[in-house]
C-alpha atoms as a PDB file:
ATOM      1  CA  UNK A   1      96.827 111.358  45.785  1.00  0.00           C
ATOM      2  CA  UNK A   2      95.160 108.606  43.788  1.00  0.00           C
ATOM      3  CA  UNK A   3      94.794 108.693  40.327  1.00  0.00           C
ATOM      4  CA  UNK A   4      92.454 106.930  38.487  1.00  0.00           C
ATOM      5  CA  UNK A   5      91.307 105.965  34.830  1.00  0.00           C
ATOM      6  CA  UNK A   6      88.054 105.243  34.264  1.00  0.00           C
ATOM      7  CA  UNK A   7      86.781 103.083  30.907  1.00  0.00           C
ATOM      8  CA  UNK A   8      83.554 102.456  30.193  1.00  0.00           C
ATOM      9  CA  UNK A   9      82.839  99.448  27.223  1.00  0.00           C
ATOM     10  CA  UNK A  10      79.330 100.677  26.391  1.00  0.00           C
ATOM     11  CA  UNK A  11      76.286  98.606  24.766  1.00  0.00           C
ATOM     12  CA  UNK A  12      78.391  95.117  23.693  1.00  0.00           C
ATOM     13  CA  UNK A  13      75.401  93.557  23.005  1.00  0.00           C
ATOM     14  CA  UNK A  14      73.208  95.752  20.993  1.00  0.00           C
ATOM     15  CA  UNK A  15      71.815  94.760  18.187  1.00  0.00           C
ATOM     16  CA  UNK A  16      72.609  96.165  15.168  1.00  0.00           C
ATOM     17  CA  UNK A  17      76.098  96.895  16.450  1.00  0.00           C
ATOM     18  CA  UNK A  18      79.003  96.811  14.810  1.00  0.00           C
ATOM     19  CA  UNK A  19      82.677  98.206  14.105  1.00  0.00           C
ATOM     20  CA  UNK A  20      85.115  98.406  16.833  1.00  0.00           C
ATOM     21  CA  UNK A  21      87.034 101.508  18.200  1.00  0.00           C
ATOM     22  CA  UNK A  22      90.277 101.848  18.971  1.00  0.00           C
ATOM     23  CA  UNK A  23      90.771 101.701  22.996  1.00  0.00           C
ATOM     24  CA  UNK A  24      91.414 104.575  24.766  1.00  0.00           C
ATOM     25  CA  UNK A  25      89.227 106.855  22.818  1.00  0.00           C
ATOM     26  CA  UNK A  26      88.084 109.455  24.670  1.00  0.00           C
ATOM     27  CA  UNK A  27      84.531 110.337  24.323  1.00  0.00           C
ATOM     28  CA  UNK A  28      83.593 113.972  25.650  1.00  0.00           C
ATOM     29  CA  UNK A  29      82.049 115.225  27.804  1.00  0.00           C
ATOM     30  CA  UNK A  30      84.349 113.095  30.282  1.00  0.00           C
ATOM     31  CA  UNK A  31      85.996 113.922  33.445  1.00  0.00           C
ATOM     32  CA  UNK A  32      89.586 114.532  32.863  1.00  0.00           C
ATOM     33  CA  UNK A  33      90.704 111.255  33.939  1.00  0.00           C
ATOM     34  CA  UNK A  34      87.962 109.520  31.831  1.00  0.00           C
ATOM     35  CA  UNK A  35      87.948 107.391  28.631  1.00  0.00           C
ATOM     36  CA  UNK A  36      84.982 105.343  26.823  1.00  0.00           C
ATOM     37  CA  UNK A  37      84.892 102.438  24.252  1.00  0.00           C
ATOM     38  CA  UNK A  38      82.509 101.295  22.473  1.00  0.00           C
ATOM     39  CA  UNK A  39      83.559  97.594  22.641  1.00  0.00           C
ATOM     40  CA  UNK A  40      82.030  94.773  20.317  1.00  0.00           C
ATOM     41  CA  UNK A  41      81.992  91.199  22.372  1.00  0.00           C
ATOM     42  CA  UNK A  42      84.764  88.925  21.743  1.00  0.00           C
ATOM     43  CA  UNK A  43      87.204  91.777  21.034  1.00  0.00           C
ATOM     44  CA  UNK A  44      90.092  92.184  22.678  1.00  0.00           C
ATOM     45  CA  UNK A  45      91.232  95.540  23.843  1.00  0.00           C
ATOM     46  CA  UNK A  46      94.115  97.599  25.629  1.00  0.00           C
ATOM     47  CA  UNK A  47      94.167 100.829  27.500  1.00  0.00           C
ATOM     48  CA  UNK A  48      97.466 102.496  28.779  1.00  0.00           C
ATOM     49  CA  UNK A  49      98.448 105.314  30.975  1.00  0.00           C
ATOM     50  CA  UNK A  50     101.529 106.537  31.581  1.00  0.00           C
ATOM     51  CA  UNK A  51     101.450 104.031  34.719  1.00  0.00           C
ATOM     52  CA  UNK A  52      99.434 100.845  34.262  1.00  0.00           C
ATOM     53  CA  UNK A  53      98.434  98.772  31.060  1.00  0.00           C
ATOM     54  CA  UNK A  54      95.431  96.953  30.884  1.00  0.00           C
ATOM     55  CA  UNK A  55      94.398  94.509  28.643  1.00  0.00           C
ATOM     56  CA  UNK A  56      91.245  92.474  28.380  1.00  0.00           C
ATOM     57  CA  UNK A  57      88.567  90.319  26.061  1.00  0.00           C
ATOM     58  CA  UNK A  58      84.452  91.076  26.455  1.00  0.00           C
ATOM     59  CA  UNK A  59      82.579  88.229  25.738  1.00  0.00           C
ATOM     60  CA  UNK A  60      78.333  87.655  25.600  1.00  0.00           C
ATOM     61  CA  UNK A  61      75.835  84.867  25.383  1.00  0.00           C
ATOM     62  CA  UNK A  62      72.280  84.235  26.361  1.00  0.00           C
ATOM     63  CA  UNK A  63      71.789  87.823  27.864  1.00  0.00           C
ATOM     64  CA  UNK A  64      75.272  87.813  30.271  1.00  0.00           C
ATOM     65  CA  UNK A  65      78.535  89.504  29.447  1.00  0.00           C
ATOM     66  CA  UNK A  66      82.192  88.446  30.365  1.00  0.00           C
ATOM     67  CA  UNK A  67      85.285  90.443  31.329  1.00  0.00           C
ATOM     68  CA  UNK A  68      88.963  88.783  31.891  1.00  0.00           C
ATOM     69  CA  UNK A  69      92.002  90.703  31.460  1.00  0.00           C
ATOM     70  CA  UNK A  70      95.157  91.152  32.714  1.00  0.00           C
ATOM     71  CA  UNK A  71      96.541  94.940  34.783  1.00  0.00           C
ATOM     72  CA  UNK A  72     100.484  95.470  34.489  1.00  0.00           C
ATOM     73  CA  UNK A  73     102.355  97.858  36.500  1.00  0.00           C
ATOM     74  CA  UNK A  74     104.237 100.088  34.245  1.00  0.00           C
ATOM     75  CA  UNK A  75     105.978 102.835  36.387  1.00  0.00           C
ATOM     76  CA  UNK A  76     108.449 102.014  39.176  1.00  0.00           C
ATOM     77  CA  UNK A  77     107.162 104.634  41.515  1.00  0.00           C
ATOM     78  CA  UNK A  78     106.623 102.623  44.559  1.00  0.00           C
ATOM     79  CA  UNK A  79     102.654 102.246  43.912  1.00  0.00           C
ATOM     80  CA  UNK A  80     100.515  99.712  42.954  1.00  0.00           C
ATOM     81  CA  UNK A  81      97.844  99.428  40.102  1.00  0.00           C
ATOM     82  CA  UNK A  82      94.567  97.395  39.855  1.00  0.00           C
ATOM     83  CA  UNK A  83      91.517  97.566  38.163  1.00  0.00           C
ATOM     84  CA  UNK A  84      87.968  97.445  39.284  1.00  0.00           C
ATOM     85  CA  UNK A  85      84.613  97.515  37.834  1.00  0.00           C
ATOM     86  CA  UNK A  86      81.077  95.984  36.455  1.00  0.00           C
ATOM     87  CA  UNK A  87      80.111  93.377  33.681  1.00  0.00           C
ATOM     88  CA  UNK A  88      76.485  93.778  33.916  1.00  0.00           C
ATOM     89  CA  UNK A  89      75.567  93.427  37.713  1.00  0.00           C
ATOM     90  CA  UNK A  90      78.452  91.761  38.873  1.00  0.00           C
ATOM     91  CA  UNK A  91      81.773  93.672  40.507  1.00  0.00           C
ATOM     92  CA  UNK A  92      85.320  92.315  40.321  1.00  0.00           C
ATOM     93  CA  UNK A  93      88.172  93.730  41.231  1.00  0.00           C
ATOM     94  CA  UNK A  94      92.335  92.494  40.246  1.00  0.00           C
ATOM     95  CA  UNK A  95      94.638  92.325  43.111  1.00  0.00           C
ATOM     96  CA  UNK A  96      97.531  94.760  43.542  1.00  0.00           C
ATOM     97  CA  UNK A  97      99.737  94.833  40.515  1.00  0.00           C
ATOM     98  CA  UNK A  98     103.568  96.097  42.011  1.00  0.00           C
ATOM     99  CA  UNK A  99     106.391  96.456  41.253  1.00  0.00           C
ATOM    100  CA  UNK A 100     106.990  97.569  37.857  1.00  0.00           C
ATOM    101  CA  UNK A 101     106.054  94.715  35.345  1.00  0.00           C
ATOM    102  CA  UNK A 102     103.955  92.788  37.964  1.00  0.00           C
ATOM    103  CA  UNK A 103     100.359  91.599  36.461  1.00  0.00           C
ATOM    104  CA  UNK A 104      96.997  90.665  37.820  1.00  0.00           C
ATOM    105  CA  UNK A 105      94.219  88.900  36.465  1.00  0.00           C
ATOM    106  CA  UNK A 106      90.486  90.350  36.953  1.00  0.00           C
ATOM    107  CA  UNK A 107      87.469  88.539  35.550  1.00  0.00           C
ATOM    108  CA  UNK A 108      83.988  88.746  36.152  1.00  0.00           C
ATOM    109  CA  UNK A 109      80.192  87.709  34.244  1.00  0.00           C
ATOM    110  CA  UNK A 110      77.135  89.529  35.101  1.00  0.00           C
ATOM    111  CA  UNK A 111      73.642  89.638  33.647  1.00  0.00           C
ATOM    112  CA  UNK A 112      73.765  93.189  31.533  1.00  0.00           C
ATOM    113  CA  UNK A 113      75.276  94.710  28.549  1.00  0.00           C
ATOM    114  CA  UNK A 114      78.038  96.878  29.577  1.00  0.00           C
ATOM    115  CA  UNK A 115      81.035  96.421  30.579  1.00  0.00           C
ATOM    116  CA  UNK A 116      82.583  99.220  33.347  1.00  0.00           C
ATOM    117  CA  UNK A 117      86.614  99.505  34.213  1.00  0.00           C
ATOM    118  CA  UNK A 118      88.597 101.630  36.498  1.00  0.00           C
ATOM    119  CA  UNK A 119      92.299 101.829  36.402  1.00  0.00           C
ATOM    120  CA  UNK A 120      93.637 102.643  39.907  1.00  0.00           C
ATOM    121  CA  UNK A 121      97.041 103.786  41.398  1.00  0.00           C
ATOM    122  CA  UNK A 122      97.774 103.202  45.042  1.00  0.00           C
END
């Protein structure tokens, strides 16, 4: 079965905004599985589960936001990580992160002001 960790990096470019959480913090009411930031842009931030590591910088100008980060297999359970997601309107998704202590890079800039990120194990 896959298992998957879900991030969202909510509102980077409101106004007004400021202070930066510490990534994961879980905001309720989430799925089980599910973890929210509130992200400020040109943070950097890392997530971890107990089999993948994710680490990555949100960035904004003239009305666009930027993801780029990095996925690391952390487990040497035969299956791969990767991460997947949104910045704005535009999808990315990392290749296959495997064996243990194999990385990927993911990286996308879309028109919006949220930033959405799914850990996955295959």
């Amino acid at each position: 079965m896959n298992k998957t960790k879900r991030l969202l990096v909510a509102g980077a470019m409101m106004a007004g905004f400021a202070g930066t959480l510490t990534a994961p913090a879980v905001a309720a009411p989430a799925p089980a599985d599910d973890a929210s930031i509130a992200a400020v842009c040109g943070k950097t931030y890392t997530a971890r589960t107990s089999w993948a590591t994710t680490t990555f910088r949100v960035t904004c100008k003239s009305g666009k936001i930027t993801v780029r980060g990095t996925v690391t297999d952390t487990k040497a359970d035969g299956k791969c990580v990767r991460v997947s997601g949104k910045a704005g309107n535009k999808s990315f998704r990392s290749g296959k992160a495997c064996p243990k202590g194999t990385s990927k890079s993911y990286g996308a800039t879309g028109t919006g002001n949220s930033v959405r990120i799914t850990l996955e194990r295959l």
